[in-house]
Protein backbone atom coordinates (compact mmCIF):
# COMPACT_ATOMS: atom_id res chain seq x y z
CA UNK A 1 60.38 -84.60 94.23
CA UNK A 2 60.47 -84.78 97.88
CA UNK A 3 63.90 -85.73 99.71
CA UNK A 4 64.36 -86.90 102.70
CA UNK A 5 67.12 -87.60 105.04
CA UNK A 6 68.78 -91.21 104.70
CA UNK A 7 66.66 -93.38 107.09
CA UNK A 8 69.32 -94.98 110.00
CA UNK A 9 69.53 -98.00 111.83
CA UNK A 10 67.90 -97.97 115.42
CA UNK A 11 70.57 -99.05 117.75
CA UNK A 12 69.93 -101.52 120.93
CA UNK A 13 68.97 -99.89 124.23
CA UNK A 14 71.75 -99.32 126.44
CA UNK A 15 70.81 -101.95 128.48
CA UNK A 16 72.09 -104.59 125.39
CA UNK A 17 75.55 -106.60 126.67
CA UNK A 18 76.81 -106.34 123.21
CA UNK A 19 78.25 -103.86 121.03
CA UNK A 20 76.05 -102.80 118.36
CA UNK A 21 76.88 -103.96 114.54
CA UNK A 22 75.41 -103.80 111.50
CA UNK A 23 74.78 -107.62 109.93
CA UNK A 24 74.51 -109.19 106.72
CA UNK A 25 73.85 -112.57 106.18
CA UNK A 26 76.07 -114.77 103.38
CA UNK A 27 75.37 -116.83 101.52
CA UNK A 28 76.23 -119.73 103.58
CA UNK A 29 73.55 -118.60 106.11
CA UNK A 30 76.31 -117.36 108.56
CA UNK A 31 76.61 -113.61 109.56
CA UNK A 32 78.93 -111.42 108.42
CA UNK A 33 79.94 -108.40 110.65
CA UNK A 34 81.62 -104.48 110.76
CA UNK A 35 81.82 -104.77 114.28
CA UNK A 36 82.84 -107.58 116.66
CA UNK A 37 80.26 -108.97 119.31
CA UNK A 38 82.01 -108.37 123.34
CA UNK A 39 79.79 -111.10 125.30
CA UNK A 40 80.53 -110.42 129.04
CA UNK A 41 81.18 -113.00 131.50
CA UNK A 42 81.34 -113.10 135.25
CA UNK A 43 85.04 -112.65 134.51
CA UNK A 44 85.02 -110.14 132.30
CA UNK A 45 84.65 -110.31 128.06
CA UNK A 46 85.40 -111.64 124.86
CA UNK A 47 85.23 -110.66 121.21
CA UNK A 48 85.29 -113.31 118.32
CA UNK A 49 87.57 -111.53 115.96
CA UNK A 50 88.06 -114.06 113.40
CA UNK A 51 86.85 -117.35 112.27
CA UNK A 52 86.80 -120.00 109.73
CA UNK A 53 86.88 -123.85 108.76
CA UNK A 54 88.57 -125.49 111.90
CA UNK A 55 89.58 -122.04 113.72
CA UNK A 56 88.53 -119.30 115.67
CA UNK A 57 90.10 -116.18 117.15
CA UNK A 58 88.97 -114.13 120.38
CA UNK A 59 89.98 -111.36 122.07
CA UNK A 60 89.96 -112.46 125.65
CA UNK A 61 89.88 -109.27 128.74
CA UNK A 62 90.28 -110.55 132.07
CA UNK A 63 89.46 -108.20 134.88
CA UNK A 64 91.25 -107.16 137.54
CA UNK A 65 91.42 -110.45 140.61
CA UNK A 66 89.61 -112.42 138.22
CA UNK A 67 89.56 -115.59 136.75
CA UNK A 68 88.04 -118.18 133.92
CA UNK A 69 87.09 -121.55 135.08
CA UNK A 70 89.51 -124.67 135.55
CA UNK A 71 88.09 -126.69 132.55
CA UNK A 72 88.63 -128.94 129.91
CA UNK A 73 87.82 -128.91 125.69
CA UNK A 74 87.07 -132.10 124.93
CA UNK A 75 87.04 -130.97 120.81
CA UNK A 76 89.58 -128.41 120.64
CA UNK A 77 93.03 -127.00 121.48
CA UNK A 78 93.75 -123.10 121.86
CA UNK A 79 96.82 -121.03 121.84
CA UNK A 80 97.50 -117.76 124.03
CA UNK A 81 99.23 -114.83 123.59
CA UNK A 82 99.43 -112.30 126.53
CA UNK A 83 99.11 -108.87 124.80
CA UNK A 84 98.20 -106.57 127.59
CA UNK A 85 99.21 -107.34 131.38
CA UNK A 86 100.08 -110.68 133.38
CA UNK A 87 98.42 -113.90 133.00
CA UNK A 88 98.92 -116.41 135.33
CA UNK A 89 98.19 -120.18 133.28
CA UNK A 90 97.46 -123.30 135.17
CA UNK A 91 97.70 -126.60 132.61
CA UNK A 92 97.40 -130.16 134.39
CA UNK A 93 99.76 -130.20 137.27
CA UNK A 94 101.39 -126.38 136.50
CA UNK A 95 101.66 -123.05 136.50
CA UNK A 96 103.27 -120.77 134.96
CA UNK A 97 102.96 -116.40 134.57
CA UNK A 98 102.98 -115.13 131.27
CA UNK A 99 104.29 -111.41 130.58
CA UNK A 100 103.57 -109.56 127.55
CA UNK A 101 104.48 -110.79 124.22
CA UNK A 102 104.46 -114.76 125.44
CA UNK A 103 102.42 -117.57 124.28
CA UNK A 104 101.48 -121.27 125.27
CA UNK A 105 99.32 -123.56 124.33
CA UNK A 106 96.67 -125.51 125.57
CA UNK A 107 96.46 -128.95 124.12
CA UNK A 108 92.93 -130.47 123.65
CA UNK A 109 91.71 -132.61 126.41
CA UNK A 110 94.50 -130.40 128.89
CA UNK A 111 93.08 -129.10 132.33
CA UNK A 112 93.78 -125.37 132.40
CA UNK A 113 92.89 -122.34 133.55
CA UNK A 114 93.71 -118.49 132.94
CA UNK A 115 93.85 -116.28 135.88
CA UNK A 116 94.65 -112.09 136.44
CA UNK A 117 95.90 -111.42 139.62
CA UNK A 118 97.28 -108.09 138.85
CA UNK A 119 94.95 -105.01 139.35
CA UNK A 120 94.77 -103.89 135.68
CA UNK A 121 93.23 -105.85 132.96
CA UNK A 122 95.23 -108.70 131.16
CA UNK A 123 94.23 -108.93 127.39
CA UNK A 124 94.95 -112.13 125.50
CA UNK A 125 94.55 -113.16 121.87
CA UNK A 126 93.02 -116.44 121.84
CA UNK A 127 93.19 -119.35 118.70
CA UNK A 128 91.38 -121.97 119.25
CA UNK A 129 91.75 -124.97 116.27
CA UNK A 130 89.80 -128.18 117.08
CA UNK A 131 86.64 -129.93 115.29
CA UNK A 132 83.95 -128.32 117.35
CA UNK A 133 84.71 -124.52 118.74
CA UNK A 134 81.12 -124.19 119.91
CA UNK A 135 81.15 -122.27 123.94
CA UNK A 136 79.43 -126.00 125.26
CA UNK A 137 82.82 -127.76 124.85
CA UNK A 138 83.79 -126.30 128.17
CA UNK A 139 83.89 -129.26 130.95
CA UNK A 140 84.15 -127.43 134.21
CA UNK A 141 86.61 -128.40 137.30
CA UNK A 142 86.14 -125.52 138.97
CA UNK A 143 84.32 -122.29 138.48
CA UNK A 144 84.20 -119.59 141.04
CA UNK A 145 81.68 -118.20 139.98
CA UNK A 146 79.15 -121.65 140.38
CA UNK A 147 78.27 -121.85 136.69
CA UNK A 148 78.45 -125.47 135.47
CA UNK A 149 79.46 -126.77 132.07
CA UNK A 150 78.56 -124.38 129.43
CA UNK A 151 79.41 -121.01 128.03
CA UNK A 152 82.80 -119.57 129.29
């Protein structure tokens, strides 16, 4: 009998935006994760940390002078929770800084946009409830960063 080491999984090249995980698909057809996925935007990254029927939670990092769009959801409404840092929250007309530990919440069809300008990250725990939490229910306003409606 010959042994041989357990084979391992290759991970992505370095180059890859996400963090590496191992998947499994269930039995719904939907994957089901160890790790969570950090997509990186212009502003800086998320991580889906939880989702189900109706729901969906991210962790949101904002860098340093930046900022997420001024947009729209036409399909859903989201709560935040500052856990790390100062946000500053525009909704309609508004604006209002949030310090660690505070919440609001977005309701769907509400103008808003989430801005650091602090020079440390801001970290914010995202829950989006709605119909549709798909990243094309984002009407852009503004976007300083030229991208038009879309992903985040």
């Amino acid at each position: 009998m010959i042994r041989r080491p357990p084979r391992s999984t290759p991970k992505p090249s370095s180059a890859a935006s996400d963090v590496y995980k191992r998947q499994e698909i269930n039995s719904k057809g939907k994957f089901n994760t160890d790790h969570h996925v950090k997509i990186h935007r212009p502003w800086g990254s998320y991580e889906i940390l939880d989702e189900g029927a109706g729901f969906q939670v991210k962790r949101l990092t904002v860098r340093a002078g930046e900022s997420l769009s001024l947009q729209v959801h036409k399909h859903r409404a989201e709560h935040w929770v500052v856990v790390k840092g100062t946000a500053s929250v525009t909704k309609g007309e508004n604006t209002l800084t949030l310090e660690e530990n505070e919440s609001t919440f977005i309701s769907q069809g509400e103008t808003h946009r989430l801005e650091n300008k602090t020079d440390s990250n801001l970290e914010i725990i995202e829950v989006q409830s709605g119909s549709y939490l798909g990243e094309d229910d984002i009407v852009r306003i503004e976007d300083k960063y030229n991208r038009t409606d879309g992903p985040a």
